[in-house]
Protein backbone atom coordinates (compact mmCIF):
# COMPACT_ATOMS: atom_id res chain seq x y z
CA UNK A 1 95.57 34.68 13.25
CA UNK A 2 97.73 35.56 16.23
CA UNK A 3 101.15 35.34 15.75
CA UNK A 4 102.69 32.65 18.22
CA UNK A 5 106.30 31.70 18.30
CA UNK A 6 107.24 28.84 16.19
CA UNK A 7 109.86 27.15 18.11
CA UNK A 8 111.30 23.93 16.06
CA UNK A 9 113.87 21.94 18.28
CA UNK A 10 113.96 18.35 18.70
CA UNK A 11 111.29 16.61 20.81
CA UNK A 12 111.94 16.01 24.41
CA UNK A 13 112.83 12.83 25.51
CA UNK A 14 110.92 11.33 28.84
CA UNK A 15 113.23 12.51 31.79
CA UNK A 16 115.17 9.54 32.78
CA UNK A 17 113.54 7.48 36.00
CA UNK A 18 110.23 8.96 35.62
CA UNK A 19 107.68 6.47 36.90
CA UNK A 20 103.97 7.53 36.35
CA UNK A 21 100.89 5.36 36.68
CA UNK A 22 99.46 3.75 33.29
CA UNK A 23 96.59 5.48 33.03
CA UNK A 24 98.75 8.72 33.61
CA UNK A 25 101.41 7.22 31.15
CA UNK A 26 101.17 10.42 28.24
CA UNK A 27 101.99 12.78 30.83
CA UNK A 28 105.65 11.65 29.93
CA UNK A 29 105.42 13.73 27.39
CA UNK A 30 106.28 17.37 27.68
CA UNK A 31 103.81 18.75 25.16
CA UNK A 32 101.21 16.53 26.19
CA UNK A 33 101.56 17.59 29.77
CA UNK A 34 101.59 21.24 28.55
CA UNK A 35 98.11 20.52 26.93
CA UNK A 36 96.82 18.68 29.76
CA UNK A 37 97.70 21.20 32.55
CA UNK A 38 96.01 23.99 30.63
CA UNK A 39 93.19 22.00 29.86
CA UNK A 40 92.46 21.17 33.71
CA UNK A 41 92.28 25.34 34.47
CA UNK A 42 90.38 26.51 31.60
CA UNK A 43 88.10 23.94 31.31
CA UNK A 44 87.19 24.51 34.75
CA UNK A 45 87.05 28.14 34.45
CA UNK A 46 85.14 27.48 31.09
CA UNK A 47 82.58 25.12 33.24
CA UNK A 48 82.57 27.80 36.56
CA UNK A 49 81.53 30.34 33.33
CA UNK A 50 78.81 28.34 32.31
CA UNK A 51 77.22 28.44 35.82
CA UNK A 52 77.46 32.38 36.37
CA UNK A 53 76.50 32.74 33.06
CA UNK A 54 73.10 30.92 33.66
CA UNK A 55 73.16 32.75 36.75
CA UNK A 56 73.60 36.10 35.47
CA UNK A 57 70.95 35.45 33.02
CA UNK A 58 68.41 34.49 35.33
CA UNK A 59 68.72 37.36 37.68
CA UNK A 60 68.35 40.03 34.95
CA UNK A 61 65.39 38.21 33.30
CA UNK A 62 63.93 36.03 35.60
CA UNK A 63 62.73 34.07 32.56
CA UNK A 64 63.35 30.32 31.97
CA UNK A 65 62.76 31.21 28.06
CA UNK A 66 65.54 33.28 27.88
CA UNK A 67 67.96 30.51 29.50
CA UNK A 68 67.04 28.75 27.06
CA UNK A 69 67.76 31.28 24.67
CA UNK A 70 71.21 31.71 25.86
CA UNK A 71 72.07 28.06 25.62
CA UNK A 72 70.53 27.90 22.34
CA UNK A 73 72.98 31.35 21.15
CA UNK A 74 75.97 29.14 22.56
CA UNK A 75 74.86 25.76 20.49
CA UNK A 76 73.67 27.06 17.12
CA UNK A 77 77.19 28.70 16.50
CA UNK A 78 78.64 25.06 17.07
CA UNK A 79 76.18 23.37 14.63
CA UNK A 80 76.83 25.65 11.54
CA UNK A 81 80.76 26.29 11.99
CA UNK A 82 82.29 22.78 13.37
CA UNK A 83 82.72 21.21 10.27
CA UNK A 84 84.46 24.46 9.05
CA UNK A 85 86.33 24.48 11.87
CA UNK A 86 87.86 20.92 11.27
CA UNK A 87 88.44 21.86 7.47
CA UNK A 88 90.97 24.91 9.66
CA UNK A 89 92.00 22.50 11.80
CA UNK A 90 93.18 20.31 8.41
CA UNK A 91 94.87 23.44 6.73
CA UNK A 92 96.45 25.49 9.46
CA UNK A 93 98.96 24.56 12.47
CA UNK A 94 96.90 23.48 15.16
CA UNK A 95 98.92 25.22 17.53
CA UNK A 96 98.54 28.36 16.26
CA UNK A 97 95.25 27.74 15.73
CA UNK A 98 94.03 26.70 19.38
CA UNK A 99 96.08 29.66 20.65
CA UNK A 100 94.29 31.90 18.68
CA UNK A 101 91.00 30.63 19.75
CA UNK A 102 91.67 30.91 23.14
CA UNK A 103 93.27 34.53 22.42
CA UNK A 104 89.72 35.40 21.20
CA UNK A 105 87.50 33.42 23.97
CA UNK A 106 89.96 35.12 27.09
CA UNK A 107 88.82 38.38 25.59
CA UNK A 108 85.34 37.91 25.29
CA UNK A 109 85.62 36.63 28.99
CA UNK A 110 86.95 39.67 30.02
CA UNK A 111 84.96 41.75 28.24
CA UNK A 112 81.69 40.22 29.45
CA UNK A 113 83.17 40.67 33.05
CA UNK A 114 83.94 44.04 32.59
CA UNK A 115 80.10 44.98 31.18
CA UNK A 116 79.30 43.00 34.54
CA UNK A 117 81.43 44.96 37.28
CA UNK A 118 79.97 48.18 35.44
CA UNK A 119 76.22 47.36 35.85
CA UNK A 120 75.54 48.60 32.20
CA UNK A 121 75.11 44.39 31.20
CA UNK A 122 71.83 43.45 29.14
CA UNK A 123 70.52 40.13 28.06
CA UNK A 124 71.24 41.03 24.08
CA UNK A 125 74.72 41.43 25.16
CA UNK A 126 75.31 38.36 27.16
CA UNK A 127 73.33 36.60 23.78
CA UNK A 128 75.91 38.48 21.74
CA UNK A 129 78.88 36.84 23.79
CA UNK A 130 77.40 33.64 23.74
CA UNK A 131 77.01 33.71 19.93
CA UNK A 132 80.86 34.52 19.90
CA UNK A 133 81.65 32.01 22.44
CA UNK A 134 79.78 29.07 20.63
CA UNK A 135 82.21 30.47 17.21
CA UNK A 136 85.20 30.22 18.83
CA UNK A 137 84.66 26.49 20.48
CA UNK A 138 83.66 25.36 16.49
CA UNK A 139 87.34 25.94 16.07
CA UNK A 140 88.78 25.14 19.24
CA UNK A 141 87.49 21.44 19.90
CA UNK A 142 88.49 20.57 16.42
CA UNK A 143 92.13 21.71 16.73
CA UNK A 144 92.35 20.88 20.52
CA UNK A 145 91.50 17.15 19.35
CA UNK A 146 93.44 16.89 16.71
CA UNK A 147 96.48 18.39 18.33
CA UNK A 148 97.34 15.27 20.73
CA UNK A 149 98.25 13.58 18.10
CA UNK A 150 100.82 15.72 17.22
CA UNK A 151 102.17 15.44 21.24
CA UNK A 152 102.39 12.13 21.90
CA UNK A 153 103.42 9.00 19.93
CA UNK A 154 101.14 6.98 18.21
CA UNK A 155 101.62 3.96 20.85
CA UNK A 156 100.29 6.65 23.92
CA UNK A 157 97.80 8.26 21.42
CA UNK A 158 94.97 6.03 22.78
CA UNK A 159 96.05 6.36 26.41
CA UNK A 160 95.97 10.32 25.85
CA UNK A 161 92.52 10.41 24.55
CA UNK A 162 91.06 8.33 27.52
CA UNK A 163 93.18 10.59 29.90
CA UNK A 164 91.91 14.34 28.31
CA UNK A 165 88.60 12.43 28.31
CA UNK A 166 88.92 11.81 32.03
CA UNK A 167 90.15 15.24 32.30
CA UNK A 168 87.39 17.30 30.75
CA UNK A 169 85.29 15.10 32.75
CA UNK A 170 86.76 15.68 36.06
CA UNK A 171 86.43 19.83 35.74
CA UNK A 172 82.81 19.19 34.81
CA UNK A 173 82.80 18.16 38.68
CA UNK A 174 84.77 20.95 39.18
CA UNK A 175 83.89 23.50 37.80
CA UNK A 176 80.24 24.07 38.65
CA UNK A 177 81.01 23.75 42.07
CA UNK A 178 83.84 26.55 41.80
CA UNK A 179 81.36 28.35 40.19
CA UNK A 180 78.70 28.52 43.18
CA UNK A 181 81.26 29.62 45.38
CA UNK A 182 82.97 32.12 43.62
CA UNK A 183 78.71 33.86 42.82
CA UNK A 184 78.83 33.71 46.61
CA UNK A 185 81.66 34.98 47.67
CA UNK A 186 83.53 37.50 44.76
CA UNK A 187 79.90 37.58 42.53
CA UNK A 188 78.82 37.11 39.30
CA UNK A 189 81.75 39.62 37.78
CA UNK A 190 84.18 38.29 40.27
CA UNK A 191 83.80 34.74 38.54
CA UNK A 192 83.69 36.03 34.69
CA UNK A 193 87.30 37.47 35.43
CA UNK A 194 88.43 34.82 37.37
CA UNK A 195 87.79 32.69 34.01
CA UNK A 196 88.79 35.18 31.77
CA UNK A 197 92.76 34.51 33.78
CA UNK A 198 92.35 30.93 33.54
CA UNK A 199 92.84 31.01 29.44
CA UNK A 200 96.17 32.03 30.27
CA UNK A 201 97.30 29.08 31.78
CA UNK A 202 96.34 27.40 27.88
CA UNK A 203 97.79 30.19 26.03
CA UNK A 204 101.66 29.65 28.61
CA UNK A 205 101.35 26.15 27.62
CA UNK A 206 100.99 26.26 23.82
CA UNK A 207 103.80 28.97 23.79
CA UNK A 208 106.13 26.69 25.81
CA UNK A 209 105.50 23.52 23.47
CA UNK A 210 108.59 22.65 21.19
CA UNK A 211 107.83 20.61 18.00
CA UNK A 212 110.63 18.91 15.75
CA UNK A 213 110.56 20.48 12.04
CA UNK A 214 108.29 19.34 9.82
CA UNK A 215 106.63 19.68 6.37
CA UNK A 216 103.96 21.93 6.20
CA UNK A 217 100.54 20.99 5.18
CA UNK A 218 99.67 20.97 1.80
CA UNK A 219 96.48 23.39 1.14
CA UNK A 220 95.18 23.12 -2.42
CA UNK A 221 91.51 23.84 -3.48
CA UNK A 222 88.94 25.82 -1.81
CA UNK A 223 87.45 25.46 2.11
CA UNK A 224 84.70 23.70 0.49
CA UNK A 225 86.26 21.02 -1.46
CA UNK A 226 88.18 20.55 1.36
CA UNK A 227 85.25 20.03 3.33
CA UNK A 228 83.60 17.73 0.23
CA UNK A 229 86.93 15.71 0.02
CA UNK A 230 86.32 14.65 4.11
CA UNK A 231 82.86 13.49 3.63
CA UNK A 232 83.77 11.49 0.91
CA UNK A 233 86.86 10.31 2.94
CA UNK A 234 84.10 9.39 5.59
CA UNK A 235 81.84 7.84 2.77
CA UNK A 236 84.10 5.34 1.72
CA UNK A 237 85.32 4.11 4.74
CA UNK A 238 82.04 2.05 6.36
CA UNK A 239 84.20 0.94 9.33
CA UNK A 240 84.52 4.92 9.99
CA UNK A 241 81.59 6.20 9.34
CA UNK A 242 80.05 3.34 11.69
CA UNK A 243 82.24 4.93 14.63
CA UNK A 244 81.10 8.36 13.95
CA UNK A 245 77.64 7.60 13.62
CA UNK A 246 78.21 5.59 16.89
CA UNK A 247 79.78 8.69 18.60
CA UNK A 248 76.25 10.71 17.71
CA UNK A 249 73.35 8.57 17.47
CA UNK A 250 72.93 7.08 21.12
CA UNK A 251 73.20 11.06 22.23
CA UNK A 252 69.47 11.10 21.28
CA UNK A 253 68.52 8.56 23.19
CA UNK A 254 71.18 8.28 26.12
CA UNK A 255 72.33 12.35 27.30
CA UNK A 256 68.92 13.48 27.80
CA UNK A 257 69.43 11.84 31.07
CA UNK A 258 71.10 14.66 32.69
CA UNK A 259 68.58 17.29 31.73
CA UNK A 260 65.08 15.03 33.61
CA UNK A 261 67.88 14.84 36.58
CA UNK A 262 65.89 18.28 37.90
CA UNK A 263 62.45 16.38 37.45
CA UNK A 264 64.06 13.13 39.41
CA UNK A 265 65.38 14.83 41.88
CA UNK A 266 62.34 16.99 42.52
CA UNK A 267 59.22 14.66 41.88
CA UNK A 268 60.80 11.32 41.87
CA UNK A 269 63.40 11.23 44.61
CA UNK A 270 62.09 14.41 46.31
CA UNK A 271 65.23 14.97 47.64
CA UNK A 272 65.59 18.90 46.54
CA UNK A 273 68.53 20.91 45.26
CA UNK A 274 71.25 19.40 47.21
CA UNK A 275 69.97 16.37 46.43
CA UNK A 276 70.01 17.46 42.77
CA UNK A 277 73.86 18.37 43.12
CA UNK A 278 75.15 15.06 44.39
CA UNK A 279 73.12 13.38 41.19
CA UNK A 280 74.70 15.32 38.94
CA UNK A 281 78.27 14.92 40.52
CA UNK A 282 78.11 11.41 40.87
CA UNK A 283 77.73 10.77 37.13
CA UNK A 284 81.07 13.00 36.45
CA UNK A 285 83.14 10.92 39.16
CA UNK A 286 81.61 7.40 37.26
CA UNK A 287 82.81 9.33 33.93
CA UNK A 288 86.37 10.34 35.41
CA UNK A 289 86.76 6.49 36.60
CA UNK A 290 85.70 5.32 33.20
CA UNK A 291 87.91 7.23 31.44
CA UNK A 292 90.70 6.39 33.86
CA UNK A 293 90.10 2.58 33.41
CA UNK A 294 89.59 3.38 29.52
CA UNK A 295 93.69 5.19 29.65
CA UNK A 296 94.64 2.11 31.71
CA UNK A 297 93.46 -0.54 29.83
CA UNK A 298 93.43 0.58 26.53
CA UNK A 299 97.41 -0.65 24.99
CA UNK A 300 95.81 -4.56 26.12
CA UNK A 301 92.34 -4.63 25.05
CA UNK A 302 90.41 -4.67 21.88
CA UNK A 303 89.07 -1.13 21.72
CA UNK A 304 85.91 -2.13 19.24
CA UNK A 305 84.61 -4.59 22.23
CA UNK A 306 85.39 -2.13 24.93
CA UNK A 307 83.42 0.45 23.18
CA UNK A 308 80.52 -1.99 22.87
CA UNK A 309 80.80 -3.29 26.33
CA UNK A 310 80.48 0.50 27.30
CA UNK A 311 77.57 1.07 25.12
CA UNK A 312 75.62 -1.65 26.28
CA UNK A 313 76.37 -0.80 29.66
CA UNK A 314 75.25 2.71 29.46
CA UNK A 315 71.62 1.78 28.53
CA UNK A 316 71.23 -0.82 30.64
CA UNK A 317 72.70 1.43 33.84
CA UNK A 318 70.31 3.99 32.76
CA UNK A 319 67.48 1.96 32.28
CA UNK A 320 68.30 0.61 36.44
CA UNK A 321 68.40 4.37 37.33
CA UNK A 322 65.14 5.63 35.01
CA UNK A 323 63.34 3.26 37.09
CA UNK A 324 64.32 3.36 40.48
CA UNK A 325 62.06 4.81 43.25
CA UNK A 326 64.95 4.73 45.47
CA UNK A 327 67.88 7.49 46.34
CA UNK A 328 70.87 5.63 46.85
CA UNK A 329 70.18 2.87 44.44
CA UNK A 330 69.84 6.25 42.06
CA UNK A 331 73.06 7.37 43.14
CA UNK A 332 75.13 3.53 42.17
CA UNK A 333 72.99 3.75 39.35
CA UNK A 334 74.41 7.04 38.07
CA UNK A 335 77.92 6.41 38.88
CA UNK A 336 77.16 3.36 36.87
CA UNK A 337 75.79 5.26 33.92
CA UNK A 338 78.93 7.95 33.91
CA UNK A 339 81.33 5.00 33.80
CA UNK A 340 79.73 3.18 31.05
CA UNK A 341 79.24 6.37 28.88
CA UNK A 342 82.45 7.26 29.23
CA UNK A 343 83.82 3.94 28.55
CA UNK A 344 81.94 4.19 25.20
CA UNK A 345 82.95 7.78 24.10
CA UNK A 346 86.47 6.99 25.02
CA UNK A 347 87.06 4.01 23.33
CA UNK A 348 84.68 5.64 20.65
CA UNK A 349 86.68 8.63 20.49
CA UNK A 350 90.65 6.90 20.46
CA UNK A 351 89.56 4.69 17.90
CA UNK A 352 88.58 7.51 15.46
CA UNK A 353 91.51 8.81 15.75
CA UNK A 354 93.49 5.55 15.33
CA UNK A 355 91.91 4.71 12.13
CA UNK A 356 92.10 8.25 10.34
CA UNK A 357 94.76 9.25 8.50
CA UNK A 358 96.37 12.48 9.73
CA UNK A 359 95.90 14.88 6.55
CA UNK A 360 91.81 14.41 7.08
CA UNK A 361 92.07 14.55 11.32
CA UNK A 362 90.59 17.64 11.72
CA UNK A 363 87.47 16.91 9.16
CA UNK A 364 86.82 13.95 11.15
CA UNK A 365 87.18 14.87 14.73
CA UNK A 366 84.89 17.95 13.79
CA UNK A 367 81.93 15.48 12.99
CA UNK A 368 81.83 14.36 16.41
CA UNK A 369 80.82 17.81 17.75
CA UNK A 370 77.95 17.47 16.19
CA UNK A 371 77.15 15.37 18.89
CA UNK A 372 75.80 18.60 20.81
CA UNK A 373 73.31 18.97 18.29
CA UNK A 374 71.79 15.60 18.85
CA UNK A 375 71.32 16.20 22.83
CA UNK A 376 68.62 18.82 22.24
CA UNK A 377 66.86 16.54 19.99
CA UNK A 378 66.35 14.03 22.59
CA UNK A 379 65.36 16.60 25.04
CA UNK A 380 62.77 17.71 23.32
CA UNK A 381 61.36 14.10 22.66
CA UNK A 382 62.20 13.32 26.63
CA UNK A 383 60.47 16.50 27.37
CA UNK A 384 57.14 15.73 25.22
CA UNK A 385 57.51 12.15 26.48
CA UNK A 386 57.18 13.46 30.47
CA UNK A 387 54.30 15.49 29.81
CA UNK A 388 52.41 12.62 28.28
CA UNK A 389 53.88 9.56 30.28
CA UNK A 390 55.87 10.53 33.16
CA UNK A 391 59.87 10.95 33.82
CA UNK A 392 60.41 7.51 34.75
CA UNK A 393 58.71 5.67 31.70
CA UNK A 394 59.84 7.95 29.27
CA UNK A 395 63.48 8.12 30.22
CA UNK A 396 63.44 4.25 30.65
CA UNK A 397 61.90 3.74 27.26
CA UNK A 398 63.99 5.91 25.61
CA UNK A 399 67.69 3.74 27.49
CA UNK A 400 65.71 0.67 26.09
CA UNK A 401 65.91 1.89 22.87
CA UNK A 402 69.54 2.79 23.72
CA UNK A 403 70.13 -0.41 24.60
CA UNK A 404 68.46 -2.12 21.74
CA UNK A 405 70.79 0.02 19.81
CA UNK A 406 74.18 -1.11 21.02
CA UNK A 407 73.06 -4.53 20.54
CA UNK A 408 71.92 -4.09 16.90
CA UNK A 409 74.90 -2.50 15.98
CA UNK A 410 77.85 -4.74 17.53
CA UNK A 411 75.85 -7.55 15.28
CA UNK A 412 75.58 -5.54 12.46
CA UNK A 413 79.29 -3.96 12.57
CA UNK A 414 81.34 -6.84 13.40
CA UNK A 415 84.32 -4.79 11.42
CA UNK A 416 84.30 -1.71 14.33
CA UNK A 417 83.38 -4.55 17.26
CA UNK A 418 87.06 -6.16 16.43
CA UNK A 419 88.76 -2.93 15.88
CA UNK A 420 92.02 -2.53 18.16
């Protein structure tokens, strides 16, 4: 790993007549604010990547296989080495850790920029980078996650989950739209290296952040017992394992939503590509509000309900938008469904990691990236769904079962529905 700095002093108290919104209220913390801040560039430039990338793709190939290819290279990575990477997390400093990841993902940035700029880029290196990039975030979401906890005290924790939520969310806006104008303007190269700089922001945060001494983790036994000894942390705890299942499960069923958008907004709506673009941003500006109102409200409300509430109200959102002939009933619709899916996966996520103890963190939090895996199972069934019944049934069907879902399992799990 990188060597970074390890700078033990005592932690910073909140400077004296600071007066920040509640839903803002972790950014009191120094660390936190550290994290945060480099979170909002890269992210973006991570997101404004994604876009080129496709981009890039398309004009050397011309082939909608090989996008699908590419974003298959970036998820399979992610599938195999997430749990491993929240066994690392677990074992190693976190810090040290994310900065290393980072390290490694500024460099492949820059060196996929570079092949760019010189014209000699091919479509089994771009697959190549997009292998690497899908290894290094199965070891950067882990420790990213599991690092707030270490910035902020356990009374903020839940506040700072909603809030990085509502972050992440908010470049997702962003960042695409970046993106398009930086192809226009600089090009494709132009927007690789303007990413590549934006991991630097991350890497002048982490080395900033002070941390008061403490005792270093205990690693005994292999990677894999390690990784055994989670599971069967997760096995025996039904109220947990009912969260995490709850943070994958209604992926199938709910996310495949954003991929039909294209087929909405083309056959449905016939509204056409700009039409397309205010779709998609309206569900990220429903997600930033519901995370906001998730960091808000989360120190006075039972958590367990909220996520519930959310859960509920994404299926029954998406069901009013999967059926909608309508554009601007689409449009409240979708802001709608963002809100209530990221009321869920908030509240989903900050109870996690209020009810894990810290020495397993990083095993759990790893399980919930597994969550990418479940989106391109429910594409595929939404896909073969359109092609036999149309867009609009099969994407409503598919929130009624979402919805049918949420319900079942806030009568079956009364334990996780009264969690705070």
């Amino acid at each position: 790993m990188l060597s970074v700095p390890a700078i033990r002093v005592a932690p910073t108290a909140p400077p004296a007549g600071l007066r920040l919104p509640v839903a803002l209220q972790s950014l009191r913390h120094p660390n936190f604010r550290l994290l945060w801040f480099g979170t909002v560039v890269s992210s973006s430039g991570d997101w404004m990547d994604q876009i080129a990338l496709n981009w890039l793709v398309y004009q050397l190939s011309g082939s909608a296989v090989q996008l699908a290819l590419l974003n298959l290279a970036r998820l399979a990575p992610i599938f195999v080495f997430t749990l491993v990477g929240g066994v690392i997390a677990d074992r190693w400093e976190r810090r040290r850790l994310l900065f290393t990841t980072q390290a490694v993902a500024m460099v492949l940035a820059f060196i996929l920029a570079t092949l760019t700029i010189t014209g000699i880029v091919q479509i089994w290196m771009v697959i190549l980078v997009a292998i690497g990039r899908g290894i290094v975030l199965s070891f950067n979401q882990p420790a990213r996650q599991s690092l707030i906890s270490e910035l902020v005290p356990r009374e903020d924790l839940k506040n700072a989950i909603a809030l990085n939520s509502a972050t992440l969310n908010l470049t997702r806006v962003l960042g695409p739209t970046l993106g398009g104008v930086l192809i226009a303007t600089v090009g494709v190269a132009g927007a690789f290296y303007l990413n590549a700089l934006s991991f630097l922001a991350v890497l002048y945060g982490l080395a900033l952040m002070r941390f008061p001494d403490r005792v270093a983790r205990k690693q005994t036994g292999s990677m894999l017992a390690d990784l055994a000894g989670g599971l069967s942390y997760l096995g025996q705890r039904p109220t947990l394992r009912t969260l995490v299942l709850l943070a994958l499960l209604p992926m199938v069923l709910g996310m495949p939503y954003m991929t039909m958008l294209t087929i909405f907004a083309s056959d449905v709506l016939q509204v056409g590509g700009g039409g397309l673009g205010l779709l998609t941003a309206c569900t990220g500006i429903g997600a930033v509000a519901g995370a906001l109102w998730v960091a808000a409200n989360a120190h006075r409300m039972r958590l367990g309900r909220l996520m519930f509430l959310g859960l509920i109200g994404f299926g029954a959102t998406l069901v009013v938008f999967s059926l909608s002939p309508w554009f601007w009933l689409s449009v409240v619709a979708l802001v709608a469904v963002g809100g209530a899916q990221q009321v869920y996966m908030a509240s989903n996520n900050a109870l996690i990691q209020t009810n894990v103890e810290e020495e397993f963190r990083g095993r759990i939090v790893s399980t919930l990236f597994l969550n990418r895996s479940m989106v391109p199972l429910g594409t595929v069934l939404a896909g073969v769904g359109t092609t036999f019944f149309g867009v609009q049934a099969t994407c409503a069907a598919m929130a009624a079962g979402l919805l049918l879902l949420a319900v079942t399992m806030r009568q079956l799990a009364p334990a996780a529905r009264d969690l705070d």
